[in-house]
Protein backbone atom coordinates (compact mmCIF):
# COMPACT_ATOMS: atom_id res chain seq x y z
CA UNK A 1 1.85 11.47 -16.00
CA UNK A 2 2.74 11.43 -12.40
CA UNK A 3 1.67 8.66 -10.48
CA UNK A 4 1.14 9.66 -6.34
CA UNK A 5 1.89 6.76 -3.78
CA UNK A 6 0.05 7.26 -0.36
CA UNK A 7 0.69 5.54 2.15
CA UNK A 8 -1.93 4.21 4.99
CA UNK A 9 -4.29 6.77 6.06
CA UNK A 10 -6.07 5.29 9.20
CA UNK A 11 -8.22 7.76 9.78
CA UNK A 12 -6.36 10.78 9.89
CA UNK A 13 -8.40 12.81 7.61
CA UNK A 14 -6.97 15.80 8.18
CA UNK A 15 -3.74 14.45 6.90
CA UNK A 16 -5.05 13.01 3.91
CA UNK A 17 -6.74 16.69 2.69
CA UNK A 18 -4.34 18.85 3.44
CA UNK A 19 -1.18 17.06 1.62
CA UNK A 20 -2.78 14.63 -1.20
CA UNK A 21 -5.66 17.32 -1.74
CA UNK A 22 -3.68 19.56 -3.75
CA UNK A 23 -1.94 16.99 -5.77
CA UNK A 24 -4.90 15.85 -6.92
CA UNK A 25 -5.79 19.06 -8.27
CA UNK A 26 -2.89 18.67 -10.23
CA UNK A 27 -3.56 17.78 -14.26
CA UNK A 28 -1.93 14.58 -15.35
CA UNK A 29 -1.39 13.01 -11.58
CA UNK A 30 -2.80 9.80 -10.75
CA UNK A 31 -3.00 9.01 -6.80
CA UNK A 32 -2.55 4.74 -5.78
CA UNK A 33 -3.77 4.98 -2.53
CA UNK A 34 -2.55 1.46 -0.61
CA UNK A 35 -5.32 0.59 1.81
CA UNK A 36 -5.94 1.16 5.56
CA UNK A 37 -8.70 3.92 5.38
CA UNK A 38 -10.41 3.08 8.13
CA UNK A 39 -9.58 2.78 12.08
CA UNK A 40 -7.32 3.93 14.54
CA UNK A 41 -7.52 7.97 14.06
CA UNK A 42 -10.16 10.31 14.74
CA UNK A 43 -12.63 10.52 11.72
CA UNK A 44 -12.79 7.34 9.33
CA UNK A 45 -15.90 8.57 7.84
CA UNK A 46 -14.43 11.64 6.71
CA UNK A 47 -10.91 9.41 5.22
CA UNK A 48 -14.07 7.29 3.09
CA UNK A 49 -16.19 10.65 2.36
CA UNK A 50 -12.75 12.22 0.55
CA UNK A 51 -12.17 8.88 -1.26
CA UNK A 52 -15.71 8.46 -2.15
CA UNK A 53 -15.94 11.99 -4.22
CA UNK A 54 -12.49 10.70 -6.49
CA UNK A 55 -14.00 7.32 -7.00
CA UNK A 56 -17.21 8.48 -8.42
CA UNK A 57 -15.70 11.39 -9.95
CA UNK A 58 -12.93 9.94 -12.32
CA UNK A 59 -11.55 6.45 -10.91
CA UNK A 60 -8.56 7.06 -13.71
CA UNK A 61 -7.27 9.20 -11.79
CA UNK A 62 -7.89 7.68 -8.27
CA UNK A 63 -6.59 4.01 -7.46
CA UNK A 64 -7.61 2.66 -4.52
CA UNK A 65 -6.23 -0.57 -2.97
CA UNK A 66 -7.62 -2.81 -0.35
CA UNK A 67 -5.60 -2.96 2.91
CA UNK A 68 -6.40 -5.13 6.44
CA UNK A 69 -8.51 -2.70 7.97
CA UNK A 70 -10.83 -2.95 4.71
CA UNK A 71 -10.90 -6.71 4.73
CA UNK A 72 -13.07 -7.98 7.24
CA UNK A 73 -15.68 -5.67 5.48
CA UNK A 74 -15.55 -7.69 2.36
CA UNK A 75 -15.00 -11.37 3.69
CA UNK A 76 -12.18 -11.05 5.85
CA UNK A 77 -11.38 -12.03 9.51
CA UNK A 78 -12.96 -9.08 11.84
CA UNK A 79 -10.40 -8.20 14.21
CA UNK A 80 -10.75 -4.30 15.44
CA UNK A 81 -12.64 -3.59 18.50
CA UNK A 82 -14.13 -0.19 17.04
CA UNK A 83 -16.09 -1.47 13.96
CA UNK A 84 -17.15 0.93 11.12
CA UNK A 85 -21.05 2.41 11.04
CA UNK A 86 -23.05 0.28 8.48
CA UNK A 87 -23.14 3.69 5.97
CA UNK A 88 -19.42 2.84 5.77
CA UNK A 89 -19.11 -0.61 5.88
CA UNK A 90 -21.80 -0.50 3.13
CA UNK A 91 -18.99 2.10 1.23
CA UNK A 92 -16.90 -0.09 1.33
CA UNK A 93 -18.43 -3.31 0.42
CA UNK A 94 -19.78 -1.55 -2.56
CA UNK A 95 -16.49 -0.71 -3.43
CA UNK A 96 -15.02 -4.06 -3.52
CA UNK A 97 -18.36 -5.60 -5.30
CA UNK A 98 -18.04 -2.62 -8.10
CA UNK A 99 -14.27 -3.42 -8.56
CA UNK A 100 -14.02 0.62 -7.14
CA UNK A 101 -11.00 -1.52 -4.69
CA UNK A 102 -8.40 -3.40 -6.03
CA UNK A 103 -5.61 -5.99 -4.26
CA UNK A 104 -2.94 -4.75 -6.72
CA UNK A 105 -1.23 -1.86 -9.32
CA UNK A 106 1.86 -2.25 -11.23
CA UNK A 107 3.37 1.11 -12.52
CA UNK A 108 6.34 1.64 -14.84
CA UNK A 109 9.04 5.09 -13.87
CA UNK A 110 10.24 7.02 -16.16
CA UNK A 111 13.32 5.58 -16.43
CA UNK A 112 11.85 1.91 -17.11
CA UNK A 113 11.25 0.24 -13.90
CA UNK A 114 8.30 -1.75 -13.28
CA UNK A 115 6.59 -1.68 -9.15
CA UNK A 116 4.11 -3.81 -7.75
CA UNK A 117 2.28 -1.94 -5.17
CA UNK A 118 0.32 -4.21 -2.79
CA UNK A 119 -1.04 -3.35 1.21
CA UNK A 120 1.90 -4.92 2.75
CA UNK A 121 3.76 -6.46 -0.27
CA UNK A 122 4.50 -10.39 -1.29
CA UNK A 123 7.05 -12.62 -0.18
CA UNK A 124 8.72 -14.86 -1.76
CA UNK A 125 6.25 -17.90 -0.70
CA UNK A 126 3.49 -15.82 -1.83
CA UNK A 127 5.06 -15.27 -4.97
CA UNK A 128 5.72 -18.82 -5.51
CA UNK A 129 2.11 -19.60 -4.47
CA UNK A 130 0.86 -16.64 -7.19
CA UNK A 131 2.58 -19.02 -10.18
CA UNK A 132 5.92 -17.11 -9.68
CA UNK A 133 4.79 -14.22 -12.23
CA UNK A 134 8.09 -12.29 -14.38
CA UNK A 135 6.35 -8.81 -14.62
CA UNK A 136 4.83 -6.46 -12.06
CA UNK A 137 1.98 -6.35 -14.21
CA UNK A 138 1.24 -9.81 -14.41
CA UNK A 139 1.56 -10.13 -10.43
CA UNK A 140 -1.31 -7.41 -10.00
CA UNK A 141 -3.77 -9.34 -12.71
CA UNK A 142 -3.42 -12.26 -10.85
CA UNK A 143 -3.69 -10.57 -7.38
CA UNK A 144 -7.12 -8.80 -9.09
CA UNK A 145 -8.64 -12.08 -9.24
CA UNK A 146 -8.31 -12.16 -5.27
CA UNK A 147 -6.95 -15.55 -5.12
CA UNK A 148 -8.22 -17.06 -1.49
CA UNK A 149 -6.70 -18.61 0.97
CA UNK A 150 -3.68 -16.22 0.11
CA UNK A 151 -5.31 -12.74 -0.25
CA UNK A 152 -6.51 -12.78 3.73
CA UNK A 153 -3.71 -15.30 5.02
CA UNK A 154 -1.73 -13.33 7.45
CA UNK A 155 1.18 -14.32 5.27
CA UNK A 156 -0.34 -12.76 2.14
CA UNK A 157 -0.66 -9.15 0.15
CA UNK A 158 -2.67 -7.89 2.91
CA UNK A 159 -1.56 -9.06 6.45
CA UNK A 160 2.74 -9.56 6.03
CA UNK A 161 4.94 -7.80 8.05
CA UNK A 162 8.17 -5.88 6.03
CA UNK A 163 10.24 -7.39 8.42
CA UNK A 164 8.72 -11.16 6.91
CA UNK A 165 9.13 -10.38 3.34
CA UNK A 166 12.41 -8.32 3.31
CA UNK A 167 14.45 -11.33 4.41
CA UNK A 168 12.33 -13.90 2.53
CA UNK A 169 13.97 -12.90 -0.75
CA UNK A 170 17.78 -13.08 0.62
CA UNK A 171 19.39 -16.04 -0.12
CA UNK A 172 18.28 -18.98 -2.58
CA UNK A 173 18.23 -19.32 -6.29
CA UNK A 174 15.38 -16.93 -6.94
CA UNK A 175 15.73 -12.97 -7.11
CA UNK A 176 13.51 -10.96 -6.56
CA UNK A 177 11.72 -10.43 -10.19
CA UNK A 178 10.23 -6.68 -9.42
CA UNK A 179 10.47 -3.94 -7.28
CA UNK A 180 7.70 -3.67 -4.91
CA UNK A 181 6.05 -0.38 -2.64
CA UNK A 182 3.91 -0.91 0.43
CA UNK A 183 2.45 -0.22 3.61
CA UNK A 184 1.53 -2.06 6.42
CA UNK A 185 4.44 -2.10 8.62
CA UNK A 186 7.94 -0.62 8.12
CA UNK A 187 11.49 -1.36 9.20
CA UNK A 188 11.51 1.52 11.22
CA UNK A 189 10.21 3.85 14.36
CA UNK A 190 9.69 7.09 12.99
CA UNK A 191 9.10 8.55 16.11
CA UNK A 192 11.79 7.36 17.84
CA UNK A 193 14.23 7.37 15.20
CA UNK A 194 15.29 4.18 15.61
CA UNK A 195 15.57 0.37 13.68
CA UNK A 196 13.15 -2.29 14.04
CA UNK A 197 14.78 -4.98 11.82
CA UNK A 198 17.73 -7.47 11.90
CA UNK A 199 21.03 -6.09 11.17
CA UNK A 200 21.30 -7.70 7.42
CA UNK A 201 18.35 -5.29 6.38
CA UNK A 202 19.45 -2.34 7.78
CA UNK A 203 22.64 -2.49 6.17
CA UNK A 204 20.91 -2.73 3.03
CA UNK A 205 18.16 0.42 3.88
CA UNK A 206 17.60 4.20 3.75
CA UNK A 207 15.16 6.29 5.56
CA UNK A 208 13.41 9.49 4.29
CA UNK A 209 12.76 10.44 8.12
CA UNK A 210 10.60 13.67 6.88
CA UNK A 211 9.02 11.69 4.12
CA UNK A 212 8.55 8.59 5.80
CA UNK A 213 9.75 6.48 3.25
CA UNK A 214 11.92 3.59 3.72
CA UNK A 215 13.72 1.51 0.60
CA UNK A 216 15.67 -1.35 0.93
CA UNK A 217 17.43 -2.97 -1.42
CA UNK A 218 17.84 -7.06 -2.47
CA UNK A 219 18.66 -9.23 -4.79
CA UNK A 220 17.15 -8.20 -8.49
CA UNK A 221 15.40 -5.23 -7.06
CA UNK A 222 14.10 -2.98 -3.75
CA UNK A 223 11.35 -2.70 -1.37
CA UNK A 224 9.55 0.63 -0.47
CA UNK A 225 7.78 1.03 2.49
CA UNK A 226 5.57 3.94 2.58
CA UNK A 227 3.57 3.82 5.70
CA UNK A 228 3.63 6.65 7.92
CA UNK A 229 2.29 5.35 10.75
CA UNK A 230 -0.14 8.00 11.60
CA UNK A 231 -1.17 6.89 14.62
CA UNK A 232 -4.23 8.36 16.82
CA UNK A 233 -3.53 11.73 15.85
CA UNK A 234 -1.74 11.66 12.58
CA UNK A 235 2.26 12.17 11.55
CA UNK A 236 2.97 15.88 12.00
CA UNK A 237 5.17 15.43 8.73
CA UNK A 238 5.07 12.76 6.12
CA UNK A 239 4.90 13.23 2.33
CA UNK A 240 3.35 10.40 -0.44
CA UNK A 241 5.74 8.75 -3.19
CA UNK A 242 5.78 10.80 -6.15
CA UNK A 243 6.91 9.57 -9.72
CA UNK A 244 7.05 11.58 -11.83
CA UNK A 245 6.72 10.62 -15.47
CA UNK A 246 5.20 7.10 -14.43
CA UNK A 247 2.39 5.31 -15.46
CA UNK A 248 -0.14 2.80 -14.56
CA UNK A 249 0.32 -0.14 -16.35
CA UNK A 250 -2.15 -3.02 -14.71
């Protein structure tokens, strides 16, 4: 199996067809989208119409994740000036009432390595607040029973910023007990080229500028960022996460 990480979409459809469509064409791949369908690009409706034909077609094969820009459609804080039509609003509340949207995945590589693949990933106060789980996988069951106030605080799965969370598991007693791959925000202007984050992380960080990847590495394990940050019109180059011989293991 090959498991496909993409990153936030924002409603750059284009984008989203022409470089996940033919992976998922592909036998044997399974796509974790991370959330943030909706808002910000040109055609949201066309990001949820995409989505919408893998969910009802085979939803083993199609993993979607709930991000910030989904939230205040399913009990969340509303906070974007454009809102959604009620045909998708309706999507997506459907999709979080049918259990078609998820908070968390945990995958296993190839080579052993368990992930935790959140929206914008957990710090270490979130983790402590989650019952401190050992495993990826337990982390994601726990995060599937959408534990409130934590799944919509702006310090939780869905709202913290990579610059939070990267530094909140340097230092102390406690490492960090699984790797982890987000969106949200990243460490980094891709644009510009250039750092967004205090010196300590960059020393520990590497950029895929053509990918848009970022990883940085701490104590027990690393962070991925995998946000592109499409923008209004979309990234002219960016490329999902791809592991291959992976598999979805919560």
């Amino acid at each position: 199996m090959t498991v496909v990480v993409v990153g936030d979409v924002g409603g750059c459809s284009e984008q989203l067809k022409r470089v996940v469509g033919p992976l998922v064409a592909e036998p044997g791949t399974v796509v974790v989208q991370v959330g943030d369908l909706v808002d910000r690009g040109p055609d949201s409706a066309g990001v949820l119409a995409f989505v919408r034909e893998r969910l009802e077609g085979d939803r083993r094969r199609w993993v979607q994740l709930i991000g910030n820009h989904e939230a205040p459609y399913v009990g969340g804080e509303s906070f974007w000036p454009e809102p959604l039509g009620e045909a998708e609003a309706g999507l997506l509340r459907s999709w979080w009432l049918r259990e078609w949207m998820r908070v968390a995945v945990a995958v296993r590589t190839a080579d052993g390595e368990e992930l935790l693949i959140t929206h914008a990933g957990l710090s270490r106060d979130a983790w402590r607040d989650l019952g401190a789980p050992v495993t990826a996988g337990t982390a994601a069951a726990l995060l599937n029973t959408r534990p409130e106030p934590l799944l919509f605080s702006y310090e939780g799965p869905l709202w913290a910023e990579a610059g939070q969370i990267y530094p909140s598991w340097l230092g102390g007693l406690e490492r960090l007990p699984f790797s982890q791959v987000h969106g949200h925000s990243t460490i980094v202007s891709f644009d510009r080229r250039t750092w967004l984050c205090e010196e300590r992380i960059r020393w520990r960080s590497t950029v895929d500028w053509q990918a848009r990847h970022t990883e940085t590495q701490v104590p027990g394990g690393r962070f991925v960022g995998v946000d592109p940050k499409h923008g209004l019109a979309g990234a002219p180059e960016w490329a999902p996460l791809v592991l291959p011989g992976a598999e979805v293991i919560s």
